[in-house]
C-alpha atoms as a PDB file:
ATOM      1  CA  UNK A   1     131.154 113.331 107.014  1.00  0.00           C
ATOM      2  CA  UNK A   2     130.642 113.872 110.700  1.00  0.00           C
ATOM      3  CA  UNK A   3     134.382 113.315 111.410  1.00  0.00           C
ATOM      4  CA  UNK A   4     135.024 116.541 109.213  1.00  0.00           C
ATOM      5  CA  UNK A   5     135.084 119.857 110.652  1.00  0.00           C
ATOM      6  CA  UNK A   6     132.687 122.687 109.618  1.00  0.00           C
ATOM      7  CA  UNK A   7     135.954 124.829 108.877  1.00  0.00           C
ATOM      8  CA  UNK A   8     137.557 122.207 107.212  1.00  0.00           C
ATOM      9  CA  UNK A   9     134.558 122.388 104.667  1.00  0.00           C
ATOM     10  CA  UNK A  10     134.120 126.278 104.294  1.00  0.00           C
ATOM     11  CA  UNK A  11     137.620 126.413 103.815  1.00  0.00           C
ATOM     12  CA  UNK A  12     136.968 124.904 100.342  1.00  0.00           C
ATOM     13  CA  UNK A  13     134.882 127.503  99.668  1.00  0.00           C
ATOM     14  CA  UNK A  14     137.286 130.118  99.432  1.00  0.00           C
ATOM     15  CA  UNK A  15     138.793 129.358  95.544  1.00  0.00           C
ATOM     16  CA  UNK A  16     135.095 129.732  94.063  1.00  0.00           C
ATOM     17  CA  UNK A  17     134.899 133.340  95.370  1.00  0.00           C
ATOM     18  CA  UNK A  18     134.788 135.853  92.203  1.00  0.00           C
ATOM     19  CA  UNK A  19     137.740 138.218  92.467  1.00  0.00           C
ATOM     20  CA  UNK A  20     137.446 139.436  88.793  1.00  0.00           C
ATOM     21  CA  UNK A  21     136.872 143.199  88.853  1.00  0.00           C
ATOM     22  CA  UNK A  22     135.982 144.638  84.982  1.00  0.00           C
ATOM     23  CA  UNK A  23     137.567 148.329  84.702  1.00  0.00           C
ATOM     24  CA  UNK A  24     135.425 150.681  81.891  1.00  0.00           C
ATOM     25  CA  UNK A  25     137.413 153.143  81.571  1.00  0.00           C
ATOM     26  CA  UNK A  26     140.002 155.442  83.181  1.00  0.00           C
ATOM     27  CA  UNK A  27     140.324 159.128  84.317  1.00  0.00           C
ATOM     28  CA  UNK A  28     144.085 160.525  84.459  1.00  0.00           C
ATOM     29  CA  UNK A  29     143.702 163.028  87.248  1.00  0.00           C
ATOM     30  CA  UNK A  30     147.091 164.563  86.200  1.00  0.00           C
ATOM     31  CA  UNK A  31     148.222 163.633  89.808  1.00  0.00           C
ATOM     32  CA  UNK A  32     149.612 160.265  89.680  1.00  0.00           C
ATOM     33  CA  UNK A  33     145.855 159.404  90.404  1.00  0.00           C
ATOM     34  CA  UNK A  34     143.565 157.918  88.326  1.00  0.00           C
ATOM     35  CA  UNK A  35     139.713 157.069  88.570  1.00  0.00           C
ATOM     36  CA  UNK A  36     138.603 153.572  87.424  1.00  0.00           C
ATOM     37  CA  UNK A  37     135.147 153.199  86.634  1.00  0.00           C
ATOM     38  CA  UNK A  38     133.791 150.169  87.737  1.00  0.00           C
ATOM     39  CA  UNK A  39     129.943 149.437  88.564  1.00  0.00           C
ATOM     40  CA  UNK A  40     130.923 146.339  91.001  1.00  0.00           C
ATOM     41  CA  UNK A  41     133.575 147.512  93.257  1.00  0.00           C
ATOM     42  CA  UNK A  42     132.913 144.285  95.392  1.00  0.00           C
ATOM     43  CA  UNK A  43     134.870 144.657  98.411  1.00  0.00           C
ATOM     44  CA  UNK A  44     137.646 146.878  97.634  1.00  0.00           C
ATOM     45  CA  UNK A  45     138.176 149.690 100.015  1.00  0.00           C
ATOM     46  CA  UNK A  46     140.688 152.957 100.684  1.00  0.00           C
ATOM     47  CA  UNK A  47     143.894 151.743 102.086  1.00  0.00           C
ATOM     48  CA  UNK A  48     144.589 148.329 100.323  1.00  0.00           C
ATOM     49  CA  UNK A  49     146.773 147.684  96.761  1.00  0.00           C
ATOM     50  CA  UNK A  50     145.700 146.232  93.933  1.00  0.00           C
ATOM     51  CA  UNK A  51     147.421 144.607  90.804  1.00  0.00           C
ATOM     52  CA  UNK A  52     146.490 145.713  87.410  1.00  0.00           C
ATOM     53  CA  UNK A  53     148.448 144.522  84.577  1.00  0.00           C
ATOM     54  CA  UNK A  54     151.507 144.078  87.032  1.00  0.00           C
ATOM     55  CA  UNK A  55     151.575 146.693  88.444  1.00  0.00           C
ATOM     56  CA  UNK A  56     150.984 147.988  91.917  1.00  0.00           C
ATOM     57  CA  UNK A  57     148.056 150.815  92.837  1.00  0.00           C
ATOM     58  CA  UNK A  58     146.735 151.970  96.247  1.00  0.00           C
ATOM     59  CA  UNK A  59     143.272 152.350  96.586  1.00  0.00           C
ATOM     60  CA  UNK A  60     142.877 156.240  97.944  1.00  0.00           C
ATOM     61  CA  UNK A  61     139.535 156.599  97.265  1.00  0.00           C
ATOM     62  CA  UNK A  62     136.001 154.819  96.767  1.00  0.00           C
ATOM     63  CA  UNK A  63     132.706 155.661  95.081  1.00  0.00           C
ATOM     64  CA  UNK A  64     130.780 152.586  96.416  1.00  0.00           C
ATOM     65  CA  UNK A  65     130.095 150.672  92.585  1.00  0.00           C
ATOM     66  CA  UNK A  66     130.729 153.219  91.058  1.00  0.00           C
ATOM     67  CA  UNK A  67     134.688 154.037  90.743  1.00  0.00           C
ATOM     68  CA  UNK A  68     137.638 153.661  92.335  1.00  0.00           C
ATOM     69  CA  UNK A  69     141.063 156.111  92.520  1.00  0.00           C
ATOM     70  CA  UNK A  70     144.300 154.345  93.010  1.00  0.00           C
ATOM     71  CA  UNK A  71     147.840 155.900  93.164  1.00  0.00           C
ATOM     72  CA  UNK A  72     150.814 154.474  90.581  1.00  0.00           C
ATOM     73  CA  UNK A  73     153.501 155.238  88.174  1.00  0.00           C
ATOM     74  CA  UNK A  74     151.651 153.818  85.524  1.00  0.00           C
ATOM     75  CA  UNK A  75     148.437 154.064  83.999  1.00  0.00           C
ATOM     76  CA  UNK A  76     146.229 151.788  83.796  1.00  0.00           C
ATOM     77  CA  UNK A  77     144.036 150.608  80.928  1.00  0.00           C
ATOM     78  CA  UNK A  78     140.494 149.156  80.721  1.00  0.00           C
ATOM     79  CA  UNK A  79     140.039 145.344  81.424  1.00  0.00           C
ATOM     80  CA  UNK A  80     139.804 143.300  84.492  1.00  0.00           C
ATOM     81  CA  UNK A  81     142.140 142.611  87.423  1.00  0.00           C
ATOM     82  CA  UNK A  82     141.966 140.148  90.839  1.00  0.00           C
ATOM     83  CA  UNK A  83     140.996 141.647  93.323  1.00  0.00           C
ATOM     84  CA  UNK A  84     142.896 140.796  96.932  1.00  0.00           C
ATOM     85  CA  UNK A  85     141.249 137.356  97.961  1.00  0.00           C
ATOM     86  CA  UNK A  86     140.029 137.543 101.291  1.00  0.00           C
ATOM     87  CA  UNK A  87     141.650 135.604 104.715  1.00  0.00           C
ATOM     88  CA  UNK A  88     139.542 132.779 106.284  1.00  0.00           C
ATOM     89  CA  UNK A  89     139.726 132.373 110.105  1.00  0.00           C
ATOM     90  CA  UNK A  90     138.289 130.481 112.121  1.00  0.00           C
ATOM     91  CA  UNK A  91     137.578 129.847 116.441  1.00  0.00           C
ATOM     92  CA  UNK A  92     136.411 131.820 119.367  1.00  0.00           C
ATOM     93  CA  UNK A  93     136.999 135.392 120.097  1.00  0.00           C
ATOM     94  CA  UNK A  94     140.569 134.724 121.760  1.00  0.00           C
ATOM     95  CA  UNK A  95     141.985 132.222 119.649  1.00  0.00           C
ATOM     96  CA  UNK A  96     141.185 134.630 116.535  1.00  0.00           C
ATOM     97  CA  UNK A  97     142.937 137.209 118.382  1.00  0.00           C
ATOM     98  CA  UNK A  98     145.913 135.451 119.069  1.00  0.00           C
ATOM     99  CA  UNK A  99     146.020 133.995 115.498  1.00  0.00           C
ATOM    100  CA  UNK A 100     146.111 137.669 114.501  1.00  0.00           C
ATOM    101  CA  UNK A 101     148.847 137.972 117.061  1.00  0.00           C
ATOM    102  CA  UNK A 102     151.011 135.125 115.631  1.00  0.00           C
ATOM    103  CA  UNK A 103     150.851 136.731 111.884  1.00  0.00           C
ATOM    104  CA  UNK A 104     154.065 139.413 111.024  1.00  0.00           C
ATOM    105  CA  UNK A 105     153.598 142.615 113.373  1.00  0.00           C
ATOM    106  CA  UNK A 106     155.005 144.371 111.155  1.00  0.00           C
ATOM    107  CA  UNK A 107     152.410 144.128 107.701  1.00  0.00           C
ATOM    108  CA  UNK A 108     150.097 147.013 107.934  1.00  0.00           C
ATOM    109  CA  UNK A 109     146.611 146.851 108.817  1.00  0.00           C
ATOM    110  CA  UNK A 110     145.400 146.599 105.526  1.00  0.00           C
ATOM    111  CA  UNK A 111     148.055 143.990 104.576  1.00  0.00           C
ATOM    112  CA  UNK A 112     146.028 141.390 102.342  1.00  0.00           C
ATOM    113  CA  UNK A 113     147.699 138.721 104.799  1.00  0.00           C
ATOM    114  CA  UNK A 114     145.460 139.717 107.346  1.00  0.00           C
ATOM    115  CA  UNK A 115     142.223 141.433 105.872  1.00  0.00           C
ATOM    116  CA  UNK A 116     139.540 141.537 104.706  1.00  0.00           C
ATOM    117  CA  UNK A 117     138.647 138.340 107.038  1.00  0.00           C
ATOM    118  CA  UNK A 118     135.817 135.752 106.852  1.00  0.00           C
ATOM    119  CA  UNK A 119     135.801 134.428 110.536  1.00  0.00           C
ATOM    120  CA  UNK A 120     133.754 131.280 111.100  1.00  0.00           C
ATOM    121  CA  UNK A 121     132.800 131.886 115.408  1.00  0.00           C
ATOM    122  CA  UNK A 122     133.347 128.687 117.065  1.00  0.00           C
ATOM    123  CA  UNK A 123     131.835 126.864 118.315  1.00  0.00           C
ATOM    124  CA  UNK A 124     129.005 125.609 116.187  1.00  0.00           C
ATOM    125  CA  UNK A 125     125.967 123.408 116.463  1.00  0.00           C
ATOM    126  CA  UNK A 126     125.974 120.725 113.746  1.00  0.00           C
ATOM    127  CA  UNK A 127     122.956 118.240 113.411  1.00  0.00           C
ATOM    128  CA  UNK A 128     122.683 114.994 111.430  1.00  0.00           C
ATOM    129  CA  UNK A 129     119.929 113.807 110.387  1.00  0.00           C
ATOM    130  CA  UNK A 130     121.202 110.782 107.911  1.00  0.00           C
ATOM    131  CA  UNK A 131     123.199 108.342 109.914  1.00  0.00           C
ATOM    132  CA  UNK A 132     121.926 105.975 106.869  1.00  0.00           C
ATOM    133  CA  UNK A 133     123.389 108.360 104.106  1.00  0.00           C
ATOM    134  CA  UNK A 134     120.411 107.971 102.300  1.00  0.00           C
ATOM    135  CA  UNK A 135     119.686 111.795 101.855  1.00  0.00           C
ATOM    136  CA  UNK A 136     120.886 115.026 100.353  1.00  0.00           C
ATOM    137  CA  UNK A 137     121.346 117.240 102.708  1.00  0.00           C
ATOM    138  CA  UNK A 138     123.682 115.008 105.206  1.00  0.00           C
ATOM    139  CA  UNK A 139     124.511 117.393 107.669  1.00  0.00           C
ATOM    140  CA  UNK A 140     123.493 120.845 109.004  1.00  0.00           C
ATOM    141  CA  UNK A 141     125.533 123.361 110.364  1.00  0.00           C
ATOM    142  CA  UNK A 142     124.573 126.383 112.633  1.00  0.00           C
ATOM    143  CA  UNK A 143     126.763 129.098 111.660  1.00  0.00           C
ATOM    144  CA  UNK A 144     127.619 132.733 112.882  1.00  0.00           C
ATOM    145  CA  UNK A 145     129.859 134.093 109.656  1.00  0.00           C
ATOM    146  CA  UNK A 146     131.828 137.454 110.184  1.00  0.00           C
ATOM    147  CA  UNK A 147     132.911 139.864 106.887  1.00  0.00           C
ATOM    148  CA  UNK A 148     135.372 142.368 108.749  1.00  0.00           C
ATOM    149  CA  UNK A 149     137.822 144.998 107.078  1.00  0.00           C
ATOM    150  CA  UNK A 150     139.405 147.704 109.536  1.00  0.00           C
ATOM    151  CA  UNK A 151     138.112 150.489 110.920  1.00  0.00           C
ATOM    152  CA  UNK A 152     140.861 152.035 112.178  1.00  0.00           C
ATOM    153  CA  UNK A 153     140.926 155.581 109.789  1.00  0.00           C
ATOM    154  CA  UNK A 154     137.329 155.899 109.646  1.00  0.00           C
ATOM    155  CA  UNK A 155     135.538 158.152 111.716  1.00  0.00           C
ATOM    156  CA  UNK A 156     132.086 159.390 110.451  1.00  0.00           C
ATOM    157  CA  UNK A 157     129.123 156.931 110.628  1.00  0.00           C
ATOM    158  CA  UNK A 158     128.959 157.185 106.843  1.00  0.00           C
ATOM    159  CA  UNK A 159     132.562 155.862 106.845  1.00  0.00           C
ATOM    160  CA  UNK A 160     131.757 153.708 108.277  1.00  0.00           C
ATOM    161  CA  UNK A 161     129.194 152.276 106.071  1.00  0.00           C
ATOM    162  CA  UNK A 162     130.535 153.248 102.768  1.00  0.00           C
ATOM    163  CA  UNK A 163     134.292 152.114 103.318  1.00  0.00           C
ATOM    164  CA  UNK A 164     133.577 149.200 105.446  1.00  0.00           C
ATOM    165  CA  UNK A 165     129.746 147.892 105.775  1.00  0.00           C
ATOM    166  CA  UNK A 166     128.782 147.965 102.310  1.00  0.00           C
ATOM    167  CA  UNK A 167     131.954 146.261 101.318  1.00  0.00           C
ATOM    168  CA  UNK A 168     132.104 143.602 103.582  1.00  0.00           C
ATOM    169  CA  UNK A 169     128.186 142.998 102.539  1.00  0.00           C
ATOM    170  CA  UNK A 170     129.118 142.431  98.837  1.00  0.00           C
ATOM    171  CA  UNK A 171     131.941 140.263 100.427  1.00  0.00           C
ATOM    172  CA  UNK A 172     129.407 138.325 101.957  1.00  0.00           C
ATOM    173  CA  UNK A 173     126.944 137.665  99.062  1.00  0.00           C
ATOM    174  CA  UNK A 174     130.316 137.099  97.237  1.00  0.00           C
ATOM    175  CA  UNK A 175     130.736 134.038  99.847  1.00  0.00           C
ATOM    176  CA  UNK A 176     127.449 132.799  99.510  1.00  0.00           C
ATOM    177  CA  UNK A 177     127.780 132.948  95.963  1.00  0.00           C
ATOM    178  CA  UNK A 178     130.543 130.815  96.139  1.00  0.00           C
ATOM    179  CA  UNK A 179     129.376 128.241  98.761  1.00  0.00           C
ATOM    180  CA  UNK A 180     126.774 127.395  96.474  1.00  0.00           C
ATOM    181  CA  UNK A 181     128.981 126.728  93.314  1.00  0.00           C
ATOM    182  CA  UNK A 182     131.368 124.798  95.891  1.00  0.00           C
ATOM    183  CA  UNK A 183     129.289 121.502  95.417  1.00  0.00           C
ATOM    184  CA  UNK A 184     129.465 121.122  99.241  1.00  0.00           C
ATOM    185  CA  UNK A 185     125.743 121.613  99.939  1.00  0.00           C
ATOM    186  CA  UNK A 186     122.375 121.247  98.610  1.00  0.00           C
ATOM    187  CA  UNK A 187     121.050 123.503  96.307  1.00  0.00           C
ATOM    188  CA  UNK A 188     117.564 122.396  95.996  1.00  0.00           C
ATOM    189  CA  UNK A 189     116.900 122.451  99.682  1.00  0.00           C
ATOM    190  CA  UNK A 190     117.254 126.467 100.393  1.00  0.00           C
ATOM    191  CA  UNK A 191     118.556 127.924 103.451  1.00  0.00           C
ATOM    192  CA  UNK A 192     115.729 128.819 105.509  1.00  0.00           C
ATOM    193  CA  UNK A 193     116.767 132.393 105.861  1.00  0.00           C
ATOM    194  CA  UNK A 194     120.200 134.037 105.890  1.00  0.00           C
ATOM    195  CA  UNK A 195     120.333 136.871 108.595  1.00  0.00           C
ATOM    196  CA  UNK A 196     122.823 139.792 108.468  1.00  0.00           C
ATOM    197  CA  UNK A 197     123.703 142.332 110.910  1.00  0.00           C
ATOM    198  CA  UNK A 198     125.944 145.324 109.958  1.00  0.00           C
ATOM    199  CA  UNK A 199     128.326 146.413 112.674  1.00  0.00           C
ATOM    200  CA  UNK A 200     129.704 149.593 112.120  1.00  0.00           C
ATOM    201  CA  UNK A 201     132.188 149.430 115.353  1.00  0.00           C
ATOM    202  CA  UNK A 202     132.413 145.458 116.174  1.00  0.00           C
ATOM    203  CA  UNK A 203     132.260 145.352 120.108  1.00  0.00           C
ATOM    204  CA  UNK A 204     131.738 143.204 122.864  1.00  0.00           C
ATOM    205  CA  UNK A 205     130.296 144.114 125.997  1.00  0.00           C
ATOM    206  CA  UNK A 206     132.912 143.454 129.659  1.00  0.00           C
ATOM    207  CA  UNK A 207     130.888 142.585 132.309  1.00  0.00           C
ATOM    208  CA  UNK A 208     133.857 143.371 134.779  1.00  0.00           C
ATOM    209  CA  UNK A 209     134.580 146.626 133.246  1.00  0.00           C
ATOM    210  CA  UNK A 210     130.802 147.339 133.135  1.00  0.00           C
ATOM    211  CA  UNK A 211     131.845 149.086 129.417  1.00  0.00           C
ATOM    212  CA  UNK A 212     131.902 147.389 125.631  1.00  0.00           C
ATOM    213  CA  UNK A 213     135.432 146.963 123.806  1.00  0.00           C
ATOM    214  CA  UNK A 214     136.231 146.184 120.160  1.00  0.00           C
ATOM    215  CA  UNK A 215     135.767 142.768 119.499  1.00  0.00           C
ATOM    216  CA  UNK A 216     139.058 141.989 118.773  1.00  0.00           C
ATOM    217  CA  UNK A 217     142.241 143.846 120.541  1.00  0.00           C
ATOM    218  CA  UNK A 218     144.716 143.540 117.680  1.00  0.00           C
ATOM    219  CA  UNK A 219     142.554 146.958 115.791  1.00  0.00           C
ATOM    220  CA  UNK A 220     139.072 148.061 115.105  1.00  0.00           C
ATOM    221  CA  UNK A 221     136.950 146.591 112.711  1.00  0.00           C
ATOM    222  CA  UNK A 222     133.517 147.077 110.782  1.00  0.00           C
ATOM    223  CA  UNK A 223     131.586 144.782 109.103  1.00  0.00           C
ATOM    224  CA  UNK A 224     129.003 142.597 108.397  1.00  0.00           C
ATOM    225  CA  UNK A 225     128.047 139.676 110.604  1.00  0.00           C
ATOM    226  CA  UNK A 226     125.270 136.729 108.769  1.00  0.00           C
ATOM    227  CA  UNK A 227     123.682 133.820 110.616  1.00  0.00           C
ATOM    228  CA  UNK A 228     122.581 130.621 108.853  1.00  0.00           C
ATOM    229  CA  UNK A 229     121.970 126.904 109.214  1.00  0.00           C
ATOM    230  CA  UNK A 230     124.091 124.986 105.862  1.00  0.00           C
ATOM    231  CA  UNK A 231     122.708 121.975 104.429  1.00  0.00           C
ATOM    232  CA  UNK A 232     125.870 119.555 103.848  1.00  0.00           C
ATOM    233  CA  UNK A 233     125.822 117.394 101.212  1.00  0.00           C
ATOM    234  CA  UNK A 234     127.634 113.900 102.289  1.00  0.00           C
ATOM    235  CA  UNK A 235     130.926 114.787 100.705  1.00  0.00           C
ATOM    236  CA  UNK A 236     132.885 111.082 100.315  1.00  0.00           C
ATOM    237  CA  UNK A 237     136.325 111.153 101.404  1.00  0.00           C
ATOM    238  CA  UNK A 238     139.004 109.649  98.396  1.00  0.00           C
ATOM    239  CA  UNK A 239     139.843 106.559 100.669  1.00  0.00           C
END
């Protein structure tokens, strides 16, 4: 497995992340508004659309697992929905960038095509301590993770925390979640420790300029940002 690519593997992980959100009930606010109640709001936020029952909603506001108020022509009734699946990237700060770059200019900043991301940083420190493939854990990688949604409306700190932070943290246990139903790593030998950092406004600091920057140039973001070493199972190729 040491001729595979730490991306190539959490790339798998993306179709066993949870998008089923369970409505309780709804609020007609009269207004061509209404109020879902929902206790796991998982990483929905203001400003993206959502598909209930075929139709189309945008998400105006948030109650943090607790509701949610979309805009439509149509009411919608108790049950679940998808939520938008998240976009995987992957690479250093300018190659993420420019794969930004390359997407449509013209899709909004919350398009779904481009947020909310999970950005694996490159490059990363993998170890291998099985040359014999005689163990469980084959392979582990050192990985810096990134949960990012825009930031580009908010203004407040609390915005930022309640819009984009807490999100992007429920999008991040939703990931781990999800690694460890992948059947990529091993399960009985638990990551040491997973260690999260919110970032409210997601900078870097230019040494030329003497000033810090948001991280990426294409628009703000705020997020959540979670170090941790994975323990690879040997995964056998079909051939």
């Amino acid at each position: 497995m040491i001729g595979v690519s730490t991306y190539q593997l959490l790339e798998k992980v993306l179709p066993f992340i949870d998008l089923n959100v369970n409505i309780q009930s709804v609020i007609n606010n009269a207004d061509s508004t209404y109020t879902l109640e929902i206790c796991n709001t998982k990483w929905a936020t203001v400003g993206f659309t959502i598909t209930i029952q075929g139709n189309q909603y945008k998400i105006v506001a948030l109650n943090f697992n607790s509701s949610l108020t979309v805009s439509g022509s149509v009411a919608p009734t108790p049950g679940s929905f998808n939520l938008y699946a998240p976009q995987f990237y992957h690479g250093s700060i300018s190659q993420t960038d420019s794969d930004l770059g390359m997407l449509d200019p013209n899709l909004t900043l919350d398009s779904t095509s481009k947020l909310p991301m999970i950005w694996l940083f490159e490059p990363i420190q993998d170890e291998s301590n099985d040359l014999l493939h005689i163990k469980m854990t084959h392979r582990e990688s050192n990985c810096t993770m990134y949960f990012f949604v825009d930031a580009n409306n908010l203004n407040a700190n609390d915005d930022y925390y309640n819009f984009g932070i807490l999100p992007m943290r429920q999008l991040a246990d939703a990931w781990l979640e999800a690694l460890k139903m992948s059947g990529l790593i091993n399960t009985e030998d638990e990551m040491e420790s997973v260690k999260t950092t919110d970032l409210p406004k997601a900078s870097k600091y230019n040494s030329n300029q003497k000033k810090f920057e948001q991280l990426l140039s294409q628009f703000p973001l705020t997020g959540t940002q979670m170090k941790l070493i994975i323990p690879f199972i040997n995964v056998k190729n079909c051939c």
